[in-house]
Protein backbone atom coordinates (compact mmCIF):
# COMPACT_ATOMS: atom_id res chain seq x y z
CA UNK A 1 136.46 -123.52 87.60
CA UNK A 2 132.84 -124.00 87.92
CA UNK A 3 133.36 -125.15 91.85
CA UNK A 4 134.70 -121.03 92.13
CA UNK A 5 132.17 -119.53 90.20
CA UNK A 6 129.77 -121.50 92.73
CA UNK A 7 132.11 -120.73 95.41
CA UNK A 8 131.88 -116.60 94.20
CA UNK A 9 127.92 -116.96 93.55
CA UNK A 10 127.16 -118.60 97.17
CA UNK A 11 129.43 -115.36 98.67
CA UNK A 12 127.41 -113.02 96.62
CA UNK A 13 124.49 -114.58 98.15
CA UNK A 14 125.55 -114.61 101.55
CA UNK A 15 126.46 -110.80 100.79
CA UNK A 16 122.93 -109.90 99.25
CA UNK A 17 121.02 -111.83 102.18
CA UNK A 18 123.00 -109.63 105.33
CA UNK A 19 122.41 -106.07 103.42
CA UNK A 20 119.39 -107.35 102.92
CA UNK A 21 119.18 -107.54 106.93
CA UNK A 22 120.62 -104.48 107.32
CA UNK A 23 118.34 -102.57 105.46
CA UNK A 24 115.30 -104.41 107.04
CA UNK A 25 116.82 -103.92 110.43
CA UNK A 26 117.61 -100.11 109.60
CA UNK A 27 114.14 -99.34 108.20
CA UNK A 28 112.77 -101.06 111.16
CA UNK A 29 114.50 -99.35 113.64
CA UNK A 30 113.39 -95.86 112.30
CA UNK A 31 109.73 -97.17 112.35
CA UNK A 32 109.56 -99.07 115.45
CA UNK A 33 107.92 -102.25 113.51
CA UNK A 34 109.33 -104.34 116.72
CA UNK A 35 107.86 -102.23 119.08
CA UNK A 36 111.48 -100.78 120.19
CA UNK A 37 111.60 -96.87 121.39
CA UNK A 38 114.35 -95.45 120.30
CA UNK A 39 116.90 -94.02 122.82
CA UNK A 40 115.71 -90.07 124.55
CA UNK A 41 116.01 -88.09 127.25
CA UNK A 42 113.30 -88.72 129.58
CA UNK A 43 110.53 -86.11 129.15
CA UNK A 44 110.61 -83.40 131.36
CA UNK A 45 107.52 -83.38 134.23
CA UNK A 46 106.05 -80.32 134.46
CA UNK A 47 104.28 -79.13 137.24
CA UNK A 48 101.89 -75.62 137.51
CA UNK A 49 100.44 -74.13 141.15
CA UNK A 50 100.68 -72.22 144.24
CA UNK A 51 103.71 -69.29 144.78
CA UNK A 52 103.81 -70.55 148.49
CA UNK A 53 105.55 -73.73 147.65
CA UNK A 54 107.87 -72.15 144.89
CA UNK A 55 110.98 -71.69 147.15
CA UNK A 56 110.55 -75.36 148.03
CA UNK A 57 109.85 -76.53 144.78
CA UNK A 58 113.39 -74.95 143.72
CA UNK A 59 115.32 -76.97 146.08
CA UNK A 60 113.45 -80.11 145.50
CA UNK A 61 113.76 -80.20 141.58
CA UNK A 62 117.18 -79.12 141.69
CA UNK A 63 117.88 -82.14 144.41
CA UNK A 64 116.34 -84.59 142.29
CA UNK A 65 117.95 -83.54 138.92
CA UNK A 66 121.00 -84.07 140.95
CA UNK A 67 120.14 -87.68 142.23
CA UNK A 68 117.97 -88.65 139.48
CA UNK A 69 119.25 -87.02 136.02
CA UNK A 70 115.13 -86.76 135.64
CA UNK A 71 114.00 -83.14 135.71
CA UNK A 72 111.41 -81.21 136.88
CA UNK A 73 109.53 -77.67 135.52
CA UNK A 74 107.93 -76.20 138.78
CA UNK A 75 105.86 -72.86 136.85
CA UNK A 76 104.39 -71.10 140.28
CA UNK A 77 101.42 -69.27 138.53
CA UNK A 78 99.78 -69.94 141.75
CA UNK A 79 96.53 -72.09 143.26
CA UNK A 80 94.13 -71.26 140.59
CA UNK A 81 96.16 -71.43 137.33
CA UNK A 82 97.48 -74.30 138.77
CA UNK A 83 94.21 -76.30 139.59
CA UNK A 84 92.89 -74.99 136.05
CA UNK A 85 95.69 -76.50 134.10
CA UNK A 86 95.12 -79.90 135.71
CA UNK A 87 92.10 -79.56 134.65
CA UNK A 88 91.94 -79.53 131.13
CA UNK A 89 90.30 -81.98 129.11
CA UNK A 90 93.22 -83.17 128.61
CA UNK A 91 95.25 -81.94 131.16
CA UNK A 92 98.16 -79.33 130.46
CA UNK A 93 100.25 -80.41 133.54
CA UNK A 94 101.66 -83.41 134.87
CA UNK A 95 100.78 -81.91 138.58
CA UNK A 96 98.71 -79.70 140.09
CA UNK A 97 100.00 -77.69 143.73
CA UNK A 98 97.64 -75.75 145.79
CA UNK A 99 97.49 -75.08 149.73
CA UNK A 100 93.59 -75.79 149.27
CA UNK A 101 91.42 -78.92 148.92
CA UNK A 102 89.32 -79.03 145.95
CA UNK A 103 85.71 -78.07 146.06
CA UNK A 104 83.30 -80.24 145.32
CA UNK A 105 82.64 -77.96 142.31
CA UNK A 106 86.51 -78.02 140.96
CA UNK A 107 86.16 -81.80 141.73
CA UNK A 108 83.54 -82.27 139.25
CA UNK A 109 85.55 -80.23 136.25
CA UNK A 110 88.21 -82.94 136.95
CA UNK A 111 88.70 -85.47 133.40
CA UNK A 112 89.55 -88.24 135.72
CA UNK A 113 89.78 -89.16 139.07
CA UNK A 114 93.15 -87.55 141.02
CA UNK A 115 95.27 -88.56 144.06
CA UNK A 116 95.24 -85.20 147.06
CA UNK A 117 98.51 -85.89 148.31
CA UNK A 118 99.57 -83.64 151.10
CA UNK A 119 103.30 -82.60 150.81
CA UNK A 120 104.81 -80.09 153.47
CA UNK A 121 103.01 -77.77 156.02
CA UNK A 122 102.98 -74.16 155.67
CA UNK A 123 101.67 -71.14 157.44
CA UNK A 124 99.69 -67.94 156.72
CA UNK A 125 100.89 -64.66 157.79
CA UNK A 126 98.96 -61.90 158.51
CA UNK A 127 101.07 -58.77 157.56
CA UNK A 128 100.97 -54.85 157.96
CA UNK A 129 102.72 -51.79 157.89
CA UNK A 130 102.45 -49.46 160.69
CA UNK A 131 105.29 -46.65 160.94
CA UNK A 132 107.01 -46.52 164.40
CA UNK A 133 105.85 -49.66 165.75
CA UNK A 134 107.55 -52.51 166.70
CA UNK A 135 106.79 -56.06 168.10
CA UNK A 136 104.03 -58.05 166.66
CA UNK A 137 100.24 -56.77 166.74
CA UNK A 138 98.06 -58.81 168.34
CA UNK A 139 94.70 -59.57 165.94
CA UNK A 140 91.96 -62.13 166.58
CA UNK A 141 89.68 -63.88 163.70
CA UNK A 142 87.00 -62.11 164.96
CA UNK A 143 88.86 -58.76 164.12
CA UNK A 144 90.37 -59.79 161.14
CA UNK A 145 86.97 -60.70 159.84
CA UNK A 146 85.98 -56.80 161.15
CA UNK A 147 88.68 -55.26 158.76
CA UNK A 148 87.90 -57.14 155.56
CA UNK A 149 84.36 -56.91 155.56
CA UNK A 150 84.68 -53.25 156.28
CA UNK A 151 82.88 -52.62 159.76
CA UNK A 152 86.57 -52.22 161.43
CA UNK A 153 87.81 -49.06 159.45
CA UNK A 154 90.89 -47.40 161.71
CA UNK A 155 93.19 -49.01 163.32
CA UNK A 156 92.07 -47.22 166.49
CA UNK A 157 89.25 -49.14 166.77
CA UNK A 158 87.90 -50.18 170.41
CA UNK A 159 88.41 -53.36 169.00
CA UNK A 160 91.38 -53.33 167.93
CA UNK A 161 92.68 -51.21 170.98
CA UNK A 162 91.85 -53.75 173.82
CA UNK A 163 93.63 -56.93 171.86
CA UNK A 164 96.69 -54.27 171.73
CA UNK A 165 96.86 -52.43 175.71
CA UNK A 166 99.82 -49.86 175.85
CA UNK A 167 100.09 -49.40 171.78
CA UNK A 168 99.72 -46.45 170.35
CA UNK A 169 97.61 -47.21 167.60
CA UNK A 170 96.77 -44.83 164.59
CA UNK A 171 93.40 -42.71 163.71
CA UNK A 172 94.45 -43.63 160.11
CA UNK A 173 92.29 -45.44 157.66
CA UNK A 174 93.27 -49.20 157.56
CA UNK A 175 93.45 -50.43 153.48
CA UNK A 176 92.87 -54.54 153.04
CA UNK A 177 94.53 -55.49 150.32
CA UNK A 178 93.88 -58.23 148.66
CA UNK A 179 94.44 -60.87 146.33
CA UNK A 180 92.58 -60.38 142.72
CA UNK A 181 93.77 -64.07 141.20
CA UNK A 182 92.60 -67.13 143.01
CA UNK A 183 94.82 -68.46 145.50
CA UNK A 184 95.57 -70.43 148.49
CA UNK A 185 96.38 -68.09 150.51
CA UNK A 186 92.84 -66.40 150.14
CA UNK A 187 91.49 -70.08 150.94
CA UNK A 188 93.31 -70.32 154.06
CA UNK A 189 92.78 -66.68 155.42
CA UNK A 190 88.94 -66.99 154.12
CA UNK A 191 88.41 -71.06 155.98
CA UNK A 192 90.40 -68.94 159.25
CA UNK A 193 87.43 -66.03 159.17
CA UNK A 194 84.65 -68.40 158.36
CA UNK A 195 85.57 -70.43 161.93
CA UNK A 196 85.95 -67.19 163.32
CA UNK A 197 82.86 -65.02 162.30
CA UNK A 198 79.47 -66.78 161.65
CA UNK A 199 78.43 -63.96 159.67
CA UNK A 200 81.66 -64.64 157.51
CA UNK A 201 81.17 -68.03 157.20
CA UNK A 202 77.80 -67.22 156.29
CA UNK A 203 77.89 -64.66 153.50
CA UNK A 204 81.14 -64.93 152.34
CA UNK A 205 82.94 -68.47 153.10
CA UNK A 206 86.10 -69.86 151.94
CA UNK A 207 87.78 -70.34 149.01
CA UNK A 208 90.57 -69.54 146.63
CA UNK A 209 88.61 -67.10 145.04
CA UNK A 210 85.96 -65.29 146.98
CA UNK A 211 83.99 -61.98 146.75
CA UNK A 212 85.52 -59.78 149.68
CA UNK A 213 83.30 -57.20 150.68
CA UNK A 214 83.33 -53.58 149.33
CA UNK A 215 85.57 -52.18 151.62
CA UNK A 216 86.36 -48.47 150.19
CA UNK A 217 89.86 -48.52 150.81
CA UNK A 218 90.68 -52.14 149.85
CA UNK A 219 93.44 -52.82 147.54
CA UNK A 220 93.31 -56.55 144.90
CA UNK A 221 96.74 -57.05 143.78
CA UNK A 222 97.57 -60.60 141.68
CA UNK A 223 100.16 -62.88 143.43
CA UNK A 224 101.78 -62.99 146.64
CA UNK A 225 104.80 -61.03 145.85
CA UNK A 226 103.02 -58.34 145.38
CA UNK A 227 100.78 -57.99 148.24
CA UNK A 228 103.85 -58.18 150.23
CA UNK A 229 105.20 -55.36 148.10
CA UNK A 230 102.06 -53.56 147.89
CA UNK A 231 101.56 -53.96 152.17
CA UNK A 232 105.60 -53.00 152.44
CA UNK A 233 105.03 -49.52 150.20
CA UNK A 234 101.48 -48.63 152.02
CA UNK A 235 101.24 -47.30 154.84
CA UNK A 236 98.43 -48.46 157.58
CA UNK A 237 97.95 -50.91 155.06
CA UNK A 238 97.27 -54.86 156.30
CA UNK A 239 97.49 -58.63 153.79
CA UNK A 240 98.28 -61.88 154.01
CA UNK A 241 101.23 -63.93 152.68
CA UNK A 242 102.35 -67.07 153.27
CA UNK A 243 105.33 -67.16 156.33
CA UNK A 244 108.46 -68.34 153.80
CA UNK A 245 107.89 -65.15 151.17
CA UNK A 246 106.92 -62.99 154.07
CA UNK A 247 110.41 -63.53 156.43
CA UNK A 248 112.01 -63.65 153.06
CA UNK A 249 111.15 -60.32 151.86
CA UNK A 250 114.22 -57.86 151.66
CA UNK A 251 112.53 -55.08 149.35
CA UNK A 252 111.92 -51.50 150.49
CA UNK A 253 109.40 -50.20 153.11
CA UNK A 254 107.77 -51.07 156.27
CA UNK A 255 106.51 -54.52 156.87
CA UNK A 256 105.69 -56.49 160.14
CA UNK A 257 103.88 -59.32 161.00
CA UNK A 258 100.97 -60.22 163.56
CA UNK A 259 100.74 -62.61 167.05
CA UNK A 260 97.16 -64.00 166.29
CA UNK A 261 95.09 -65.34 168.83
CA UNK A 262 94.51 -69.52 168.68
CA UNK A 263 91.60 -71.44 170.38
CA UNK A 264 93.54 -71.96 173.47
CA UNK A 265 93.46 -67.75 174.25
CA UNK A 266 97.06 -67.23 173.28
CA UNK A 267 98.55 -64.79 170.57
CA UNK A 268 101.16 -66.59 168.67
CA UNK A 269 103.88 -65.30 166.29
CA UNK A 270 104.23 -67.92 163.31
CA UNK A 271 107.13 -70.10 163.28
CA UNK A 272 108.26 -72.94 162.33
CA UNK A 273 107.96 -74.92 165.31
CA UNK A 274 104.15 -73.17 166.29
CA UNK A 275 103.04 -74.74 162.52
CA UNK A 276 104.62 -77.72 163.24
CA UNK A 277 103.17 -78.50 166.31
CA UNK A 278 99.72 -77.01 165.02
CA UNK A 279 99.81 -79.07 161.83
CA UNK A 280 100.53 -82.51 164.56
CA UNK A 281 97.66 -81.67 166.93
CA UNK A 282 95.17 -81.20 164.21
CA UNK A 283 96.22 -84.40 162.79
CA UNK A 284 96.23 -85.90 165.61
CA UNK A 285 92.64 -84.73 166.73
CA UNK A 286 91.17 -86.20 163.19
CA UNK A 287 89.28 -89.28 163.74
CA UNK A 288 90.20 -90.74 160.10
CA UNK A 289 93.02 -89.63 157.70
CA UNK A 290 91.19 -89.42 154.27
CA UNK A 291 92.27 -91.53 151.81
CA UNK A 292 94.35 -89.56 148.58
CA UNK A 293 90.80 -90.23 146.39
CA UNK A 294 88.44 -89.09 148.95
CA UNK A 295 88.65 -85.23 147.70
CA UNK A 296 85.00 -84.50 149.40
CA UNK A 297 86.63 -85.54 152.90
CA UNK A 298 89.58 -83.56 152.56
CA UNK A 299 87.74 -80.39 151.63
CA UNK A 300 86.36 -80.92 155.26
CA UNK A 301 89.88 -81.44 156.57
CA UNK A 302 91.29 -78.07 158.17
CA UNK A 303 94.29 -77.33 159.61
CA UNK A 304 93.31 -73.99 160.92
CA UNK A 305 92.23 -73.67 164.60
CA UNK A 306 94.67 -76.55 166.53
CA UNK A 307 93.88 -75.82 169.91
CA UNK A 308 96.77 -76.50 171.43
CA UNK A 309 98.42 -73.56 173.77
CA UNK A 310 101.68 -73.16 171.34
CA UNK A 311 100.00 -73.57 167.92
CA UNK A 312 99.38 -70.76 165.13
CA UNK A 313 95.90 -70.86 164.32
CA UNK A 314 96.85 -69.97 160.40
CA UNK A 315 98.73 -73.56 159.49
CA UNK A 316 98.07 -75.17 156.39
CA UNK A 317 98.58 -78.24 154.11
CA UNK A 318 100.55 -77.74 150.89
CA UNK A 319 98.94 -80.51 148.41
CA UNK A 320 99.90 -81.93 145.21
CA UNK A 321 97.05 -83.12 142.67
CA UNK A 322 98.23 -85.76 140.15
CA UNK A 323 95.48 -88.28 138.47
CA UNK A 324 95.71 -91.95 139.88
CA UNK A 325 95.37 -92.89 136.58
CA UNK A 326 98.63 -91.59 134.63
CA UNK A 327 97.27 -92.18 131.09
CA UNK A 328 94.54 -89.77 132.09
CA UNK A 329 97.03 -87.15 132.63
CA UNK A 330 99.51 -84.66 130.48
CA UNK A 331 101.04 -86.07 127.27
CA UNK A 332 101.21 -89.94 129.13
CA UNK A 333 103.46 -92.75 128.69
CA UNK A 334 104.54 -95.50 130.81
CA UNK A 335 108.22 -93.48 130.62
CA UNK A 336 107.26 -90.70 132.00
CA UNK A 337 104.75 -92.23 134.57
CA UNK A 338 107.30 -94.17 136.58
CA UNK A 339 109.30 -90.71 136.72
CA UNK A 340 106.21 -89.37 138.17
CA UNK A 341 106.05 -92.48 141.05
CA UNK A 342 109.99 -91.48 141.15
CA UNK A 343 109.69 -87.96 141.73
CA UNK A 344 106.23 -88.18 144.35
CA UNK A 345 108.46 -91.16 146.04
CA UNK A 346 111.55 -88.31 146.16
CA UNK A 347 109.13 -85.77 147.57
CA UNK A 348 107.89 -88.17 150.66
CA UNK A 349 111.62 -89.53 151.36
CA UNK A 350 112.80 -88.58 154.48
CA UNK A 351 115.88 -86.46 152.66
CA UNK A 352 113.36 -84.62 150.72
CA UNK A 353 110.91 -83.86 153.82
CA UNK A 354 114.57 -83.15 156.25
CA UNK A 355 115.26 -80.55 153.46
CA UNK A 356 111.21 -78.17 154.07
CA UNK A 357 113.53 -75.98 156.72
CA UNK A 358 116.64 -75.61 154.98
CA UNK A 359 119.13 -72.54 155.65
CA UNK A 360 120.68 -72.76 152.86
CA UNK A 361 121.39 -71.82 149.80
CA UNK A 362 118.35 -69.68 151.79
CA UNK A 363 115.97 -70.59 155.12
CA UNK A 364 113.01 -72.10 153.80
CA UNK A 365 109.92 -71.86 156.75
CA UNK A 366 107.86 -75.16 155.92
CA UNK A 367 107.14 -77.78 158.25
CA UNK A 368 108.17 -81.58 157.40
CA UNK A 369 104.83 -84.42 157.03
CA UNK A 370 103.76 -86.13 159.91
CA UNK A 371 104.18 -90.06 159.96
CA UNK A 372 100.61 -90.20 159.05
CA UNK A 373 100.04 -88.43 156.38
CA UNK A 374 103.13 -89.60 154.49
CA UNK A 375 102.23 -92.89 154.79
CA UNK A 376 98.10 -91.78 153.59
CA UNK A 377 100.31 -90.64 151.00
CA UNK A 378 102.39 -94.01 150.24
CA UNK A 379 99.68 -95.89 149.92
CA UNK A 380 97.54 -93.73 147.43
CA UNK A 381 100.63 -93.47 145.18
CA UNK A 382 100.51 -97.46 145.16
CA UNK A 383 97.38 -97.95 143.33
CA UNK A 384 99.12 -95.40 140.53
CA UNK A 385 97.93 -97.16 136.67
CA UNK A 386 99.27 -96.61 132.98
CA UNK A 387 96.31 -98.26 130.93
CA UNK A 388 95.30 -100.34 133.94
CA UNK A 389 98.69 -101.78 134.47
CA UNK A 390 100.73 -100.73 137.83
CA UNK A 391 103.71 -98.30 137.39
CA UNK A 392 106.64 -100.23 137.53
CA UNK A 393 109.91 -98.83 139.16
């Protein structure tokens, strides 16, 4: 009798001791005394910048999802928004994306020191509308600078007249339109006059957002859509796009596109293979690839101007900001950092880069990373930290 009651006791013990452990284990769990996270869904990246890389951006994101799981929010509020949400002290974005190198006075608003990583090539178009003609206008810088400061006013300039022999060319006013919101495309179009006019480069200069001269019939519109919409719906208007929106573009009116003349003497139409092979001589030609933390050299780095005899003048980099130190960045943990050396590693696979002139589900018009610059891009990913510690795959 007493050797149960022992037996019962030591069984009620045993009993009392593993809720006991339960409980402990339980409560422990919900407060993470061991240190444990507790199973998620892995945080969503999210990613703020330039309108000329949205149709891109789609196909990436949705390609990684698909390979991945990991997701991507691509918010194309264009160059400026995008550079001033990376910004922020701390930063509102995991990524920045802008078709312009930082100045060395957006450098210095920077919280912490960021990777330039360039991504795809694009090109600037120089669009117009012009009822009854066809073919492709020929324009120089030197003309282009002309119109937008306001000393070329009709398109029946003398100037404008012996670039275009044979065309019948309108007494009507040209109207510039602009864009009002900073933006890469103003920085390329603006470092493109500044080679071309000293007294551009002078007084006005590049940048995403610049003060365009007074021109009295000049037109600012915000975003790119909209200048193409604006050009399309005005006549003897002329504006600049980037090339995938612009031989996108299936709304109502008139729109065409200029040949512009490169250093070599010959007007080129942009294409895809004219960027591409612009975007390789000019890489070529440089006599050191920055490194992704040397932001003061790659503001000096331009991919305007290749002088070879097939390449539009108007190419550009497409870069991605993202800070070499993740724990600097947007809401960081060591989770969500290795999805960001996932996704930047997705980006610079050659899959990802085969994808830049897609047809479908629609063409995209970007040009693929040369050798190069991907692997520029490789390494500054490499020396990526969370709290001083490498990222991990």
């Amino acid at each position: 009798m007493v050797r149960r009651r022992r037996g019962r006791a030591g069984i009620y013990s045993a009993i009392g001791v593993i809720l006991v452990v339960v409980v402990v284990a339980a409560v422990g769990a919900s407060t993470n005394w061991y240190g444990l996270q507790k199973s998620s869904s892995p945080p969503t990246l999210q990613g703020n910048g330039a309108q000329i890389a949205n149709p891109l951006l789609s196909v990436w994101t949705s390609s990684y999802n698909k390979q991945t799981g990991n997701s991507v929010n691509y918010v194309d509020g264009g160059s400026g928004t995008g550079i001033t949400d990376f910004s922020e002290h701390p930063p509102l974005i995991d990524f920045a994306i802008a078709d312009e190198p930082l100045s060395p006075a957006a450098q210095s608003a920077l919280p912490a020191q960021p990777l330039i990583l360039p991504i795809v090539g694009g090109a600037l178009t120089i669009i117009y509308n012009l009822t009854g003609l066809t073919g492709h206008l020929h324009l120089t810088g030197a003309v282009l600078a002309g119109i937008y400061n306001g000393t070329i006013t009709t398109w029946n300039n003398a100037a404008v007249v012996a670039l275009n022999p044979g065309v019948n060319l309108p007494s009507s006013t040209i109207v510039p339109v602009v864009r009002s919101d900073p933006a890469g495309t103003t920085y390329v179009l603006t470092d493109f006059l500044s080679q071309s006019s000293p007294w551009w480069a002078s007084t006005v200069g590049k940048g995403i957002s610049v003060d365009f001269p007074k021109v009295a019939a000049e037109t600012a519109v915000k975003g790119n859509s909209l200048v193409i919409s604006t050009v399309a719906k005005t006549s003897d208007s002329i504006g600049y796009s980037d090339l995938t929106d612009v031989l996108s573009y299936s709304g109502s009116g008139a729109l065409n596109y200029s040949a512009i003349q490169n250093p070599a003497g010959d007007y080129i139409v942009p294409t895809i293979a004219d960027t591409a092979s612009a975007i390789a001589d000019k890489v070529a030609s440089l006599a050191t690839i920055p490194e992704s933390t040397d932001l003061k050299d790659w503001f000096n780095v331009s991919m305007v101007n290749a002088k070879g005899t097939s390449d539009y003048p108007l190419a550009t980099f497409i870069y991605l900001y993202v800070y070499q130190a993740t724990d600097k960045g947007f809401a960081p943990t060591m989770t969500k950092s290795q999805l960001i050396v996932q996704w930047l590693d997705y980006i610079l696979s050659p899959a990802a880069q085969a994808m830049v002139s897609e047809t479908t589900p629609s063409q995209l018009y970007y040009t693929a990373l040369p050798a190069a610059i991907i692997s520029v891009d490789q390494a500054g990913i490499s020396t990526m930290t969370f709290n001083g510690a490498p990222i991990t795959a």
